[in-house]
C-alpha atoms as a PDB file:
ATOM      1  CA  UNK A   1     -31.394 -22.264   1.587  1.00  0.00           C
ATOM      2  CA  UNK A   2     -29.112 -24.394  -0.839  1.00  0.00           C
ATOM      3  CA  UNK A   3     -25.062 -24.106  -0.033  1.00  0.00           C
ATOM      4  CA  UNK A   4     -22.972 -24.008  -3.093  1.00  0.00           C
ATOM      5  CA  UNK A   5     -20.542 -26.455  -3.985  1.00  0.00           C
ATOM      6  CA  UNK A   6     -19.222 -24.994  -6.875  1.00  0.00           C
ATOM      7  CA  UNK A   7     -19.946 -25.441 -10.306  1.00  0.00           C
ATOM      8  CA  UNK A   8     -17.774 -28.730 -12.034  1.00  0.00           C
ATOM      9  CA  UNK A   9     -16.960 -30.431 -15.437  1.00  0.00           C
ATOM     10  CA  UNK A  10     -19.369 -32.983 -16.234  1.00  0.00           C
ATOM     11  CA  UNK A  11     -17.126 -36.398 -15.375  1.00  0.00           C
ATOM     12  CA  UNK A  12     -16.435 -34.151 -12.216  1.00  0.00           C
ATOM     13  CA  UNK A  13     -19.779 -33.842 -11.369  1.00  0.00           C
ATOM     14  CA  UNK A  14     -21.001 -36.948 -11.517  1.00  0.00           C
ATOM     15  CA  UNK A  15     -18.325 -38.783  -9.240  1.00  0.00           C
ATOM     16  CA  UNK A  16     -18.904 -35.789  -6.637  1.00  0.00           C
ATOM     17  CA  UNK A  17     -22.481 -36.850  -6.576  1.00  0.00           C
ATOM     18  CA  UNK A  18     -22.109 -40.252  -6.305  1.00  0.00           C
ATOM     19  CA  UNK A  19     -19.485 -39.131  -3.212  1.00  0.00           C
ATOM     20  CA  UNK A  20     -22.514 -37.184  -1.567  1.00  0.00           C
ATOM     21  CA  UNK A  21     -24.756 -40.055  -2.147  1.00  0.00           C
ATOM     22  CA  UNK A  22     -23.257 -42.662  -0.834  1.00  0.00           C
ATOM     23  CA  UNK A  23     -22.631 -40.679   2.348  1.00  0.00           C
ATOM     24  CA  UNK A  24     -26.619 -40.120   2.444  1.00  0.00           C
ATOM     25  CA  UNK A  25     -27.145 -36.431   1.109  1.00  0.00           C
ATOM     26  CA  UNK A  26     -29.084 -35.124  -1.089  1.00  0.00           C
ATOM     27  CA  UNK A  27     -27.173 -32.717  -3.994  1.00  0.00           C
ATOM     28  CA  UNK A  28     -28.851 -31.284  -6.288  1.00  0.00           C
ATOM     29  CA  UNK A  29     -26.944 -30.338  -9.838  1.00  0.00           C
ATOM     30  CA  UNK A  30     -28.055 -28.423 -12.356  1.00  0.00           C
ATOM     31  CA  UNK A  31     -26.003 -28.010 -16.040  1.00  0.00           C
ATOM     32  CA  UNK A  32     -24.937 -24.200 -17.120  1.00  0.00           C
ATOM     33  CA  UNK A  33     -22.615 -23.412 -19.716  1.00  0.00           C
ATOM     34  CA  UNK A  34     -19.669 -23.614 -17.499  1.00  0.00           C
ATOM     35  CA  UNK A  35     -20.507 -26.951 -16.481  1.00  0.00           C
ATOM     36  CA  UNK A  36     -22.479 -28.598 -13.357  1.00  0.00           C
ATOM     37  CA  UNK A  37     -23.573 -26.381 -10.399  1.00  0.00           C
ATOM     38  CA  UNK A  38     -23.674 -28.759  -7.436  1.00  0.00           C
ATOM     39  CA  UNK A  39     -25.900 -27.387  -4.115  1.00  0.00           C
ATOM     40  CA  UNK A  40     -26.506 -29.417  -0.823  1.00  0.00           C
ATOM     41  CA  UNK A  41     -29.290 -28.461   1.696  1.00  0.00           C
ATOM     42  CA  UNK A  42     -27.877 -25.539   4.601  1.00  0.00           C
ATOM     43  CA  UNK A  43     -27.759 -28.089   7.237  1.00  0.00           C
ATOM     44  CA  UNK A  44     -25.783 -31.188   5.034  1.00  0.00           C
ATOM     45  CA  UNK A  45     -22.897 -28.350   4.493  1.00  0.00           C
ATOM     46  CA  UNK A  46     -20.551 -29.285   6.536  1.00  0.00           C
ATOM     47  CA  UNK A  47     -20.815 -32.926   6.059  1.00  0.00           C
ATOM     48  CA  UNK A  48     -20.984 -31.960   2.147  1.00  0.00           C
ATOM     49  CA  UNK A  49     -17.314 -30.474   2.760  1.00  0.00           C
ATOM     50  CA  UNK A  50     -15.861 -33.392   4.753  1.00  0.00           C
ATOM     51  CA  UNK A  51     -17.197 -35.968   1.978  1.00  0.00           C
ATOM     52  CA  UNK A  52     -15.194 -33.086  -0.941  1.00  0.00           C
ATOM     53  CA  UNK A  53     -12.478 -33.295   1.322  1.00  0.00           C
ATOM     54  CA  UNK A  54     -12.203 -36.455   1.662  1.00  0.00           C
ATOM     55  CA  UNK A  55     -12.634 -38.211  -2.161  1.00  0.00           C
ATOM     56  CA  UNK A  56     -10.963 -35.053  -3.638  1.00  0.00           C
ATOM     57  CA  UNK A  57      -8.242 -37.898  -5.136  1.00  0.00           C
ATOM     58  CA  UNK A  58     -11.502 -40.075  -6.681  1.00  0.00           C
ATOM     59  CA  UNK A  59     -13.053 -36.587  -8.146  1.00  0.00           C
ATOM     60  CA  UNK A  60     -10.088 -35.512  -9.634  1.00  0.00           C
ATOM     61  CA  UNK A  61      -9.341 -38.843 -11.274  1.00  0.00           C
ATOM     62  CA  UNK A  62     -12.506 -38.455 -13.383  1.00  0.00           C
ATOM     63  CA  UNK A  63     -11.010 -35.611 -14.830  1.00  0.00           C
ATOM     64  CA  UNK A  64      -7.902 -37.355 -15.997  1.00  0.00           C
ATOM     65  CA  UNK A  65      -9.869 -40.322 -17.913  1.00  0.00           C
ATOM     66  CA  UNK A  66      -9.579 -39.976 -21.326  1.00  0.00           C
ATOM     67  CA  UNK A  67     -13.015 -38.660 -23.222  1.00  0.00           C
ATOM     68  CA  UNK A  68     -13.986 -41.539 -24.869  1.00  0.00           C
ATOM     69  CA  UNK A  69     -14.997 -43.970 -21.966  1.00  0.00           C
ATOM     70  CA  UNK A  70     -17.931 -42.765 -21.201  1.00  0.00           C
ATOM     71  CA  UNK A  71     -21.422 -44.608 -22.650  1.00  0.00           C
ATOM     72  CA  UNK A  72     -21.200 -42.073 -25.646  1.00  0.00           C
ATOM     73  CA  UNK A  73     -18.220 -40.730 -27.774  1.00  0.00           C
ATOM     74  CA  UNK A  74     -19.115 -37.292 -29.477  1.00  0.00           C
ATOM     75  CA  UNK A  75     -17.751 -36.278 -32.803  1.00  0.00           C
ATOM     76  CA  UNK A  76     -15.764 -33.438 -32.826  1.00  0.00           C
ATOM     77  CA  UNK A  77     -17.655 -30.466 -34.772  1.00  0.00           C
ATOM     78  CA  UNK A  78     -15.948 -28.766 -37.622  1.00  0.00           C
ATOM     79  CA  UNK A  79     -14.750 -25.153 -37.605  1.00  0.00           C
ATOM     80  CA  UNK A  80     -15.544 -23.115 -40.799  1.00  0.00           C
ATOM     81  CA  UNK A  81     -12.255 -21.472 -42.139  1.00  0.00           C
ATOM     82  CA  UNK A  82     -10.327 -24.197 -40.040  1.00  0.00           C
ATOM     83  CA  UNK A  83      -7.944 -26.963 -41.833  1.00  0.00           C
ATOM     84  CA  UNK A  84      -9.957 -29.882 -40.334  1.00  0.00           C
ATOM     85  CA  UNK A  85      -7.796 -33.482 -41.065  1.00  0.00           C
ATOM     86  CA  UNK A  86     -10.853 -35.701 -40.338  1.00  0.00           C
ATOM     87  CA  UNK A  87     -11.494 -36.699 -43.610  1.00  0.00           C
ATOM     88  CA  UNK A  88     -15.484 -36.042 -45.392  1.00  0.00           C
ATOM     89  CA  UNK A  89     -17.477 -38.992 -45.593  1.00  0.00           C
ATOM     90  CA  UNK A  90     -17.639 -40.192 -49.242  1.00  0.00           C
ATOM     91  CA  UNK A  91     -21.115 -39.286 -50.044  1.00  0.00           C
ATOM     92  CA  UNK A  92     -20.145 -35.786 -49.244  1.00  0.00           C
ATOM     93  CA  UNK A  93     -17.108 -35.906 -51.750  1.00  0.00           C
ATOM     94  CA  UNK A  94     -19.485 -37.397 -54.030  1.00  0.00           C
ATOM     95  CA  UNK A  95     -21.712 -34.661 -54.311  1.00  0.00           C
ATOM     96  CA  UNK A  96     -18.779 -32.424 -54.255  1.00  0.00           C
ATOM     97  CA  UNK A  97     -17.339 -33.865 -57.114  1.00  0.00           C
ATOM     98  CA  UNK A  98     -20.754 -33.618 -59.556  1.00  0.00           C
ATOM     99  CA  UNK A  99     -21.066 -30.180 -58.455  1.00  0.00           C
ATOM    100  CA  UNK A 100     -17.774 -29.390 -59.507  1.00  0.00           C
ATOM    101  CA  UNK A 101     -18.648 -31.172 -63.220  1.00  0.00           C
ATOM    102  CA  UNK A 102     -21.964 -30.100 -63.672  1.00  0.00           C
ATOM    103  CA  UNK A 103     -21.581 -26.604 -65.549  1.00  0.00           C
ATOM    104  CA  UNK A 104     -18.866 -28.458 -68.114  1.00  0.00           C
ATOM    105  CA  UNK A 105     -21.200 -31.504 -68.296  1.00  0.00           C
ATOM    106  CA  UNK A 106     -24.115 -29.632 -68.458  1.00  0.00           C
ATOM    107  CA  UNK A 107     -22.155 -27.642 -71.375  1.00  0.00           C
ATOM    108  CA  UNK A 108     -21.099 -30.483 -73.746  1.00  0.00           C
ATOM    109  CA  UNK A 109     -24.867 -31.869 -72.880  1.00  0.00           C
ATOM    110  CA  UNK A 110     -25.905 -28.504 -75.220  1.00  0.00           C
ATOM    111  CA  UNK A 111     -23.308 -28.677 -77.506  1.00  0.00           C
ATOM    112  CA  UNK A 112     -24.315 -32.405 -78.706  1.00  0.00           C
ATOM    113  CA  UNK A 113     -27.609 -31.094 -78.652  1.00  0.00           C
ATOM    114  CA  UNK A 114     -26.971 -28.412 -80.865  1.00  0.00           C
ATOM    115  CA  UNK A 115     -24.426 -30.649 -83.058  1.00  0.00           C
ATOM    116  CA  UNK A 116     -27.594 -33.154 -83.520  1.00  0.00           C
ATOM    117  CA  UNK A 117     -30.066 -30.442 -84.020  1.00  0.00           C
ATOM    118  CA  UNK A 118     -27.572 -28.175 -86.397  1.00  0.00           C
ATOM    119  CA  UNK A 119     -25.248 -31.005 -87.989  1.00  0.00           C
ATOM    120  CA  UNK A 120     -28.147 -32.011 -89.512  1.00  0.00           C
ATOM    121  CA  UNK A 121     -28.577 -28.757 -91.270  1.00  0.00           C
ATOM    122  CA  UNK A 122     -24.617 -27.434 -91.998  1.00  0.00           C
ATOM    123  CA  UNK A 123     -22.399 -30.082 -89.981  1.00  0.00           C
ATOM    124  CA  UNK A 124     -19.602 -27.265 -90.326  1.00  0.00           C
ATOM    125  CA  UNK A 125     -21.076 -24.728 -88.029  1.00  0.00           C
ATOM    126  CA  UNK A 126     -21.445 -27.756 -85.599  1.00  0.00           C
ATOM    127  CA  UNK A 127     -18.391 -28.331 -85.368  1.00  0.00           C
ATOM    128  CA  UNK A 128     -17.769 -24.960 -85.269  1.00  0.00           C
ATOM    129  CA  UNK A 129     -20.099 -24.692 -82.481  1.00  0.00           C
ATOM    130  CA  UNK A 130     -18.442 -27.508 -80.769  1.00  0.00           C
ATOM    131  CA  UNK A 131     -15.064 -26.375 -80.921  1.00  0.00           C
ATOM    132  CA  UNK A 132     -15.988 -22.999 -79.311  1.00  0.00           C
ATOM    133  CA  UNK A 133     -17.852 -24.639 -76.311  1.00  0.00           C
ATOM    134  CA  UNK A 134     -14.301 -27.503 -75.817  1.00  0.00           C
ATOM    135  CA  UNK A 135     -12.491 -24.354 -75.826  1.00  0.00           C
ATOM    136  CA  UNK A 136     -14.599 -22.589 -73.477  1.00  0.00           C
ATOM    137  CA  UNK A 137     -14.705 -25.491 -71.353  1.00  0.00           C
ATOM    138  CA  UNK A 138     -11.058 -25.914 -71.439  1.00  0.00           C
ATOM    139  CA  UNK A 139     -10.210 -22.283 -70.236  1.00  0.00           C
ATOM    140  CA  UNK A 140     -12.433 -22.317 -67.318  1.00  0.00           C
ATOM    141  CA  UNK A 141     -10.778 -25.690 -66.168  1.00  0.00           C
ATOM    142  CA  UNK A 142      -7.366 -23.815 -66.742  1.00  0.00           C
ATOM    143  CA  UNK A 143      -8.636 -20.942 -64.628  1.00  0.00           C
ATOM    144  CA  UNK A 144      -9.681 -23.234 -61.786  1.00  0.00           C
ATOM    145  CA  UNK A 145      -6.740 -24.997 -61.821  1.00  0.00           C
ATOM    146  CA  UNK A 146      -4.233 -21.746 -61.253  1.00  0.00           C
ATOM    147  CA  UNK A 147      -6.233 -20.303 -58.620  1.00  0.00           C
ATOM    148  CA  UNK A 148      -5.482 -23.792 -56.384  1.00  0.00           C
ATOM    149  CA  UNK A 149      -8.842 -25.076 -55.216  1.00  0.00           C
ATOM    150  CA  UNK A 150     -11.963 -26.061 -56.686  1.00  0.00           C
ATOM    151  CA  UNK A 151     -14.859 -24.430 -57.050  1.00  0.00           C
ATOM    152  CA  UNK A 152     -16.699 -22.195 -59.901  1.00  0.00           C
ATOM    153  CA  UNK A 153     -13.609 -19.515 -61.042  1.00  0.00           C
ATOM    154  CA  UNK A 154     -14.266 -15.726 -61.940  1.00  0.00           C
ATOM    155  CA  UNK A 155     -17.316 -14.880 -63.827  1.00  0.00           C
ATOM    156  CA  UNK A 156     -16.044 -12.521 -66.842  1.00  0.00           C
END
């Protein structure tokens, strides 16, 4: 049977197995979601304890090192709905950015279509044509910009 030492945060962990170690035992750990659970062999208990006991000051210090010195920093993840201040990378704003102009772009793309194909013809109703789509554009773009934030606005 396996005694229990508890179950320990990570840095924790790893400086109360060196502890055992060093003082010839054999832990065994084993990673849950509420950190480390650290067992020793029935008969290396008590010894187990004494060695707890005794570096208690050294185990507890590895919970008071900051987070980064370890051999790998982690990014913190982002929350969704959460006001994050880590700024995006840029390629992420990029492609934010073009999809926020690709409906207008994508709109005065048709309308100099149509101009080309239908100035040709009766260069009035291009313009015509033209003028309807700037103002069309315009209003969206005024309707985006009350509401606060980017994005596509209402569809009406």
């Amino acid at each position: 049977m396996a005694e229990d030492m508890g179950t320990w945060p990570p840095e924790q962990a790893t400086v109360l197995l060196e502890v055992l170690s060093e003082a010839g035992l054999k832990p065994d750990a084993k990673r849950t979601r509420e950190g480390v659970s650290v067992t020793v062999p029935d008969e290396q208990s008590d010894e187990a304890h004494r060695q707890l006991v005794a570096n208690m000051d050294r185990i507890a210090s590895a919970a008071r090192q900051p987070k980064g010195q370890g051999n790998r920093s982690r990014r913190p993840r982002e929350v969704k709905g959460a006001d994050n201040p880590q700024p995006k990378d840029p390629q992420q704003m990029a492609s934010e950015r073009l999809q926020r102009i690709a409906r207008p772009l994508g709109l005065i793309l048709i309308a100099l279509l149509l101009f080309a194909t239908v100035g040709r013809i009766n260069p009035v109703i291009a313009f015509v044509v033209l003028g309807v789509l700037i103002y069309i554009i315009g209003k969206r773009a005024q309707q985006q910009g009350g509401q606060g934030g980017s994005g596509p606005g209402p569809i009406r």
